[in-house]
Protein backbone atom coordinates (compact mmCIF):
# COMPACT_ATOMS: atom_id res chain seq x y z
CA UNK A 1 0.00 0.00 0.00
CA UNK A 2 1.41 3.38 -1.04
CA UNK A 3 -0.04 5.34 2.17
CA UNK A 4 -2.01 4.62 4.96
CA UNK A 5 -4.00 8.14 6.68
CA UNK A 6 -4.44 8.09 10.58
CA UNK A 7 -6.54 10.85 11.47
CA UNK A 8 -10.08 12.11 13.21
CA UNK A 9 -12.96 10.25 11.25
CA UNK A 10 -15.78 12.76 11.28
CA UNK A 11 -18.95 13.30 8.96
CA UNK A 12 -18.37 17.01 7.89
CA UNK A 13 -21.43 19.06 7.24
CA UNK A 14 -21.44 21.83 5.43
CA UNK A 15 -23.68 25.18 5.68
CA UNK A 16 -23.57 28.58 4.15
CA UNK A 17 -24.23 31.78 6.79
CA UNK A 18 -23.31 35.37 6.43
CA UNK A 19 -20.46 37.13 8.40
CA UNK A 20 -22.92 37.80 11.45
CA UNK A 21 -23.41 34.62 11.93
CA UNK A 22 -19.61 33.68 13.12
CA UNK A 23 -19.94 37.02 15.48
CA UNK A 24 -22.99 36.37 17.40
CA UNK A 25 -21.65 33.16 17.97
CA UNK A 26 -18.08 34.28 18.74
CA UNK A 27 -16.56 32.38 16.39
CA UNK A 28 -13.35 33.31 15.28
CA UNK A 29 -13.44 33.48 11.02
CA UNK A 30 -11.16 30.57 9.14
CA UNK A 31 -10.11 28.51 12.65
CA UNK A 32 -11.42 25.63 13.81
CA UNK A 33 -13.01 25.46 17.28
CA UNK A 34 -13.61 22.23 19.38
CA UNK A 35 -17.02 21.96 20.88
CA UNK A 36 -17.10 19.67 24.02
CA UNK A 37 -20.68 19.79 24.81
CA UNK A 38 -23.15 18.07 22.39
CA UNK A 39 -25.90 20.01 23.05
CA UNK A 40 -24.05 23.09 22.57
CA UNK A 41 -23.24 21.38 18.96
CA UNK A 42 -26.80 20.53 18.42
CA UNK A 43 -27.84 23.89 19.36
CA UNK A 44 -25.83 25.59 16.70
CA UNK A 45 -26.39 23.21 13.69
CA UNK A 46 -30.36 23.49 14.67
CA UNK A 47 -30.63 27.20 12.60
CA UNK A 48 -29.01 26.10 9.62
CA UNK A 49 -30.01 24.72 6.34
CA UNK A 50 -27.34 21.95 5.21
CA UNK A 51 -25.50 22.13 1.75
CA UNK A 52 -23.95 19.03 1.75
CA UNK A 53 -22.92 15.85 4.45
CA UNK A 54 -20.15 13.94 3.17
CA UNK A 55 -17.54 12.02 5.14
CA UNK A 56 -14.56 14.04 5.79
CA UNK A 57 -12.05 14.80 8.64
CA UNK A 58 -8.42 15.85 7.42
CA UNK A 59 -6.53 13.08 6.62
CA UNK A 60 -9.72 10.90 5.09
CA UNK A 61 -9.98 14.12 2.39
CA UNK A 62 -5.96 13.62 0.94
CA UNK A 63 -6.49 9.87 1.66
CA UNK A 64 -9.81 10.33 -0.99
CA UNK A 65 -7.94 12.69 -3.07
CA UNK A 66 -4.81 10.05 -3.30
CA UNK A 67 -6.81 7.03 -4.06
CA UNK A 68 -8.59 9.09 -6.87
CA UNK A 69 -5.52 10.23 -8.21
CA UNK A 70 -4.89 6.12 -8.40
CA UNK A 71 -3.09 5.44 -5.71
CA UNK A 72 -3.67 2.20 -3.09
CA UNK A 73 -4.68 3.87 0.06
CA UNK A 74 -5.82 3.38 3.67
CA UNK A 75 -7.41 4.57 6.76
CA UNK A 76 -7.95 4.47 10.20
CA UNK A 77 -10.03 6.47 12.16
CA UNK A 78 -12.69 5.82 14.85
CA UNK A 79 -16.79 5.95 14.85
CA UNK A 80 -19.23 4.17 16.31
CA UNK A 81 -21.35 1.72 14.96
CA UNK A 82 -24.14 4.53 14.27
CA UNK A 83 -25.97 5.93 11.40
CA UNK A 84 -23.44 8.79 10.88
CA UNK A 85 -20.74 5.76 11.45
CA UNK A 86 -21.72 3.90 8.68
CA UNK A 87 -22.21 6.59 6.19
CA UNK A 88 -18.53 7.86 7.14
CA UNK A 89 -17.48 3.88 6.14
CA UNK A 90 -19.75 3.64 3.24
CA UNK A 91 -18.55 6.62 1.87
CA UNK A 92 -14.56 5.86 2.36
CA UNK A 93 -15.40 1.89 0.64
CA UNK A 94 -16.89 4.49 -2.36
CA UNK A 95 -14.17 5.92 -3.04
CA UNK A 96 -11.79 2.57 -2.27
CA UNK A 97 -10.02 3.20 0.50
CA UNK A 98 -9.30 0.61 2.52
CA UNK A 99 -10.86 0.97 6.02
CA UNK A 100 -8.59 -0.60 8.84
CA UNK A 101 -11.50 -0.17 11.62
CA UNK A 102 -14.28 -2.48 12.81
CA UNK A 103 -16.81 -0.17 14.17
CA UNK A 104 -18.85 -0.94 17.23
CA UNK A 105 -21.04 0.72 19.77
CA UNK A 106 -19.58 3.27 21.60
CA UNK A 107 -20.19 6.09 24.49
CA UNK A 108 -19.98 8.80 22.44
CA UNK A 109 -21.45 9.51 18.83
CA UNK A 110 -19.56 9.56 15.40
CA UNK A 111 -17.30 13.08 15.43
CA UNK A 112 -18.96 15.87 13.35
CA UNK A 113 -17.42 18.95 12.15
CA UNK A 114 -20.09 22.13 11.42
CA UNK A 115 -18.45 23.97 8.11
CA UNK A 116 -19.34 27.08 8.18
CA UNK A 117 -18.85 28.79 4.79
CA UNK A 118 -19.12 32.84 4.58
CA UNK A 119 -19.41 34.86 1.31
CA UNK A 120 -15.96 35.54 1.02
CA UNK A 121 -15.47 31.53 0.67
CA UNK A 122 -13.50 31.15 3.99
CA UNK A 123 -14.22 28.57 6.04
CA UNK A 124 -15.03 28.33 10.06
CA UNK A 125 -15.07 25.28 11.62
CA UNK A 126 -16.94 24.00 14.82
CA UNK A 127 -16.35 20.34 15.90
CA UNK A 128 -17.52 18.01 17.63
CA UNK A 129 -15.10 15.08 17.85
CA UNK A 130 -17.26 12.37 19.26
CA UNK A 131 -15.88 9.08 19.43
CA UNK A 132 -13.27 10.25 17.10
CA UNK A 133 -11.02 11.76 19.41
CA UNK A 134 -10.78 8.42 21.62
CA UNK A 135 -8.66 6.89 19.52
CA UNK A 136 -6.56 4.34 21.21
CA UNK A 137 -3.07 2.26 20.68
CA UNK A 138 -5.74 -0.46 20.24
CA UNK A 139 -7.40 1.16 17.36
CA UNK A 140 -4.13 0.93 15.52
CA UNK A 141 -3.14 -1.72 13.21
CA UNK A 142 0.64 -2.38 13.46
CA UNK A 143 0.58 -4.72 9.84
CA UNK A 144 -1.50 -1.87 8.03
CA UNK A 145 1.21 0.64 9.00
CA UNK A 146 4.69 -1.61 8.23
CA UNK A 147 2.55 -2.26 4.73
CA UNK A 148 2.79 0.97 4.07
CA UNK A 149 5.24 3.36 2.29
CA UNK A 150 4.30 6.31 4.23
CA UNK A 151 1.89 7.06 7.45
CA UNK A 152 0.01 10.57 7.33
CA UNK A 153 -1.12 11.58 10.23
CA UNK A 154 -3.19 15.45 11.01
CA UNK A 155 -2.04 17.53 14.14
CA UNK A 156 -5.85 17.76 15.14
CA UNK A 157 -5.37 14.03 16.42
CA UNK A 158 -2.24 14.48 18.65
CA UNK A 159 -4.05 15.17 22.18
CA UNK A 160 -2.60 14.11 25.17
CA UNK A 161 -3.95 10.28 26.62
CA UNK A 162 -5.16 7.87 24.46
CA UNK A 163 -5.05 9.31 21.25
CA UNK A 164 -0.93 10.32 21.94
CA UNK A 165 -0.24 6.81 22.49
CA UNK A 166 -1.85 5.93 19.01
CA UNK A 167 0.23 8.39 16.76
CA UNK A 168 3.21 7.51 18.97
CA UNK A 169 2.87 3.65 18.14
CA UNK A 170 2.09 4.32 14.66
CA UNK A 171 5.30 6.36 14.49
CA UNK A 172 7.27 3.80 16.15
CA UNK A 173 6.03 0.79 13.12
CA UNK A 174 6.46 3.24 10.15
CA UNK A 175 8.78 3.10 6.94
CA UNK A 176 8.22 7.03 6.57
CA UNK A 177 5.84 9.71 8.66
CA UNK A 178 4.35 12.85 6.77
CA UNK A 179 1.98 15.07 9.09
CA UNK A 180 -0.25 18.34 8.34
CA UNK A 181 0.20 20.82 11.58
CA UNK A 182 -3.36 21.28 11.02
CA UNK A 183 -4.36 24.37 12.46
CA UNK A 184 -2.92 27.49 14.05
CA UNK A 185 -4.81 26.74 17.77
CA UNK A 186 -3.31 23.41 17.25
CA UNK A 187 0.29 24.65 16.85
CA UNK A 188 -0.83 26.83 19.98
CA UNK A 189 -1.50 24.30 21.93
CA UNK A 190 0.70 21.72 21.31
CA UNK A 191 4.37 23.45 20.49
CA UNK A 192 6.97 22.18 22.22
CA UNK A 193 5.58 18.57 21.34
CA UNK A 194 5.05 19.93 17.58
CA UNK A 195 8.45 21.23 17.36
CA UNK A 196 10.06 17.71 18.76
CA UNK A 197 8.38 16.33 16.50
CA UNK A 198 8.99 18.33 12.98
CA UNK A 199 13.02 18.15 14.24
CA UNK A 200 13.15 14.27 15.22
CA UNK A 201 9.99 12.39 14.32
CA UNK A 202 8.60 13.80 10.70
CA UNK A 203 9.68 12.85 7.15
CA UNK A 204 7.83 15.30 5.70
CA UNK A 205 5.90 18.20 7.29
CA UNK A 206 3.01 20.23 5.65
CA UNK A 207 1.98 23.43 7.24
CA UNK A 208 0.79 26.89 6.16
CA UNK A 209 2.63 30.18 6.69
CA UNK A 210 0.93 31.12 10.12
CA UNK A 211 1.69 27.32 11.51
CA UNK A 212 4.85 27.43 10.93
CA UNK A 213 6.18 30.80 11.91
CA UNK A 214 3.96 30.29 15.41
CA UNK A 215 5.65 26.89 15.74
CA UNK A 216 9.27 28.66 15.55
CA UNK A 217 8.61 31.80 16.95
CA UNK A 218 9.76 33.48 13.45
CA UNK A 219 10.02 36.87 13.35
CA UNK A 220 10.20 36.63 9.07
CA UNK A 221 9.93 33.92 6.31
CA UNK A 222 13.05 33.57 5.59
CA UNK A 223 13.97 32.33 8.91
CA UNK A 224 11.31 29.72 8.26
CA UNK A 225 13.12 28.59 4.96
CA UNK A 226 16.35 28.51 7.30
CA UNK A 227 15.00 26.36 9.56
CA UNK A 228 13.81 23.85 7.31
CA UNK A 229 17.29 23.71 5.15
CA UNK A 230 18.44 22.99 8.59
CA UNK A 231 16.81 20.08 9.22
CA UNK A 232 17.58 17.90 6.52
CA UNK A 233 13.91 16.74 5.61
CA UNK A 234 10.61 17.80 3.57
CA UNK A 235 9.02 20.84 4.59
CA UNK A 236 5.97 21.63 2.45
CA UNK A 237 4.71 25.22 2.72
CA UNK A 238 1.36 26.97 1.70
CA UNK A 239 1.16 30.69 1.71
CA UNK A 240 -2.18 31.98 0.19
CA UNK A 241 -2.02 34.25 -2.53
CA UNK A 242 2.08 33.61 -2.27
CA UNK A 243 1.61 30.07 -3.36
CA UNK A 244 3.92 27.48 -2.20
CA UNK A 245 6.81 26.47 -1.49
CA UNK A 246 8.88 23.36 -0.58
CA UNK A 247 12.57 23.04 1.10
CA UNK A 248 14.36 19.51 1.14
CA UNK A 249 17.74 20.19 2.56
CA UNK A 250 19.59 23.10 0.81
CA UNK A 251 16.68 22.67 -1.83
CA UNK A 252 14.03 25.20 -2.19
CA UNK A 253 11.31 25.03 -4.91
CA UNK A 254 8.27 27.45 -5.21
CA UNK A 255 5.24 27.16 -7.25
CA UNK A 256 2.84 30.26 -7.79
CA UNK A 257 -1.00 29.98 -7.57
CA UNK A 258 -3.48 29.24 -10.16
CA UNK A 259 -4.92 32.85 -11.67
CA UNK A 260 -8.32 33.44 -12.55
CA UNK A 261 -10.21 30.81 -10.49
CA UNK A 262 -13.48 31.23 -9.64
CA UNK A 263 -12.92 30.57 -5.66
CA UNK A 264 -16.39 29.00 -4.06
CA UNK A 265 -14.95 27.36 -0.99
CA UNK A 266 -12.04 27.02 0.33
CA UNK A 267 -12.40 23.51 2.44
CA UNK A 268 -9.99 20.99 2.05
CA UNK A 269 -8.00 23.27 -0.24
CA UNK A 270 -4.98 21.89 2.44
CA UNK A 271 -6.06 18.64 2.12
CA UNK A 272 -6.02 18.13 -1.24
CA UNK A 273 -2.99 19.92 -1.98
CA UNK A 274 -1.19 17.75 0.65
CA UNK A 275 -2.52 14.53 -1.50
CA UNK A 276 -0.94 15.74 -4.59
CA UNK A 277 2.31 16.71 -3.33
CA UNK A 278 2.29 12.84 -1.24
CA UNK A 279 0.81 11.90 -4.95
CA UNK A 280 4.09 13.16 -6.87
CA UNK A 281 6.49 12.28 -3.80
CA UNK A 282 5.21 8.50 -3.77
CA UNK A 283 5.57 7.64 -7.50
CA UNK A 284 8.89 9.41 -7.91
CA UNK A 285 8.27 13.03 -8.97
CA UNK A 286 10.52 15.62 -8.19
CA UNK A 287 10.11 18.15 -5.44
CA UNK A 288 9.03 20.94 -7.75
CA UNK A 289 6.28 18.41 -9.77
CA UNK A 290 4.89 17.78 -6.83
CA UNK A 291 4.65 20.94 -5.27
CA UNK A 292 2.69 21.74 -9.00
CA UNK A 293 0.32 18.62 -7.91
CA UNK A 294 -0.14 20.29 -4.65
CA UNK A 295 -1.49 23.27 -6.04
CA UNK A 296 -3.32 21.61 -9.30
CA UNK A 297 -5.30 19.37 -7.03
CA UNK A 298 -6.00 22.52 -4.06
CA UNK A 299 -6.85 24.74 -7.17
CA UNK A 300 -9.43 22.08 -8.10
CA UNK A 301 -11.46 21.57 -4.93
CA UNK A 302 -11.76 25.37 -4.09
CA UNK A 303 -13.65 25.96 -7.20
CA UNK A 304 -16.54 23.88 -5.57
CA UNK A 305 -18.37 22.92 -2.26
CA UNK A 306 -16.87 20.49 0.58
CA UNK A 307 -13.51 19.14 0.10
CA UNK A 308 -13.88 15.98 -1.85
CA UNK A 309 -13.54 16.03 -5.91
């Protein structure tokens, strides 16, 4: 198998509201926030009029975008053996992936994110993990990962407990770790363990501009692009409107963005340019064709709804 994802499995739903919408309900525009309290979750989704469910979560959306680039691809990720949990399965099987999880009844329902897409096309996220974020060493199959060229993993699944102890022995039974930083509040939260990892743990590393300067405490870019020559590995960069960029050692390739797209959403436009750079770095492209898959395949999905082609 070229890559196995390990990552949050959660139904995303998707629902267009205007810029008031995110204030009244102190959201904070283009982050993600974890809801804790299902109610709470219930309560917000209970005003809106749904676009689109589809099964989504991170990792699962480059996993999708991999397998239909033609790649042989698996995941694991937890739900429970629910309504929501079977669509999320149903949906993966669709699109072959291979699902490493036998779902059964748990405490807590299948994780759902709230997508919350404004006029301007960003994205705000509220989620509710669910059963998701119990992941557990258990949940993990050790043959999966050593058949697998590379692991992905998302930074919105490192959490201290349970879930820590299942990237840690996925890490410890992999050929080759890549991992997207995620998220901003994520880098927040987590970096001094984000930072061990990028310097001793990661293969390759995807983050945008924000995530990365937060995680180093950078001051400019170009003490970003200094720090990654330094470390001897894959750092793959997005910067918005800057495009991206992509340092392996003393290597440095850019790659501009796509003009004159008509921009209608911008979820999973990470994702899916994280599955065609993995796409070009697993079947022997070089660094600078696929940093151009990156962007072809983010350039594609932000010119629609939801984050799956």
């Amino acid at each position: 198998m070229k890559i196995l994802g390990i990552g949050n499995a959660i139904v995303d739903v998707i629902c267009k509201v205007e810029d008031d919408f995110i204030t009244k309900n102190k959201l904070t525009k283009s982050t993600m926030k974890l809801i804790f309290d299902d109610k709470e979750f219930k309560e917000l989704l209970s005003s809106l009029k749904i676009e689109k469910t589809v099964s989504g979560g991170s990792v699962a959306n480059s996993i999708v975008g991999l397998s239909q680039l033609g790649n042989e691809v698996g995941f694991i990720g937890k739900v429970n053996d629910d309504d929501l949990g079977s669509k999320y399965e149903d949906g993966l099987k669709r699109e072959k992936v291979k699902y490493f999880y036998s779902k059964k009844r748990e405490e807590l329902p299948t994780g759902t994110c709230l997508i919350l897409v404004t006029p301007d096309s960003e994205r705000t996220m509220c989620t509710f993990l669910g059963t998701a974020g119990k992941i557990n060493a258990n949940d993990v199959s050790i043959d999966a990962i050593k058949k697998s060229e590379i692991i992905f993993l998302e930074g919105y699944l490192w959490d201290e407990g349970e879930p820590k102890k299942a990237f840690e022995k996925a890490i410890q039974n992999s050929n080759m770790v890549a991992m997207s930083l995620s998220d901003q509040f994520c880098v927040d939260r987590h970096k001094p363990q984000f930072l061990k990892l990028v310097k001793e743990k990661l293969d390759i590393t995807f983050a945008n501009e924000q995530e990365i300067m937060s995680l180093i405490d950078a001051k400019s870019f170009e003490e970003v692009v200094n720090f990654s020559k330094s470390l001897g590995k894959i750092i793959v960069l997005t910067r918005g409107e800057k495009g991206a960029i992509a340092v392996s050692g003393n290597e440095v390739v850019e790659c501009g963005i796509k003009q004159g797209l008509k921009i209608v959403d911008l979820t999973g436009a990470g994702d899916l340019f994280a599955a065609g750079f993995l796409h070009g770095h697993v079947n022997n492209m070089s660094l600078k064709e696929s940093l151009e898959k990156g962007t072809e395949m983010s350039s594609k999905v932000i010119q629609q709804i939801g984050a799956r082609l």
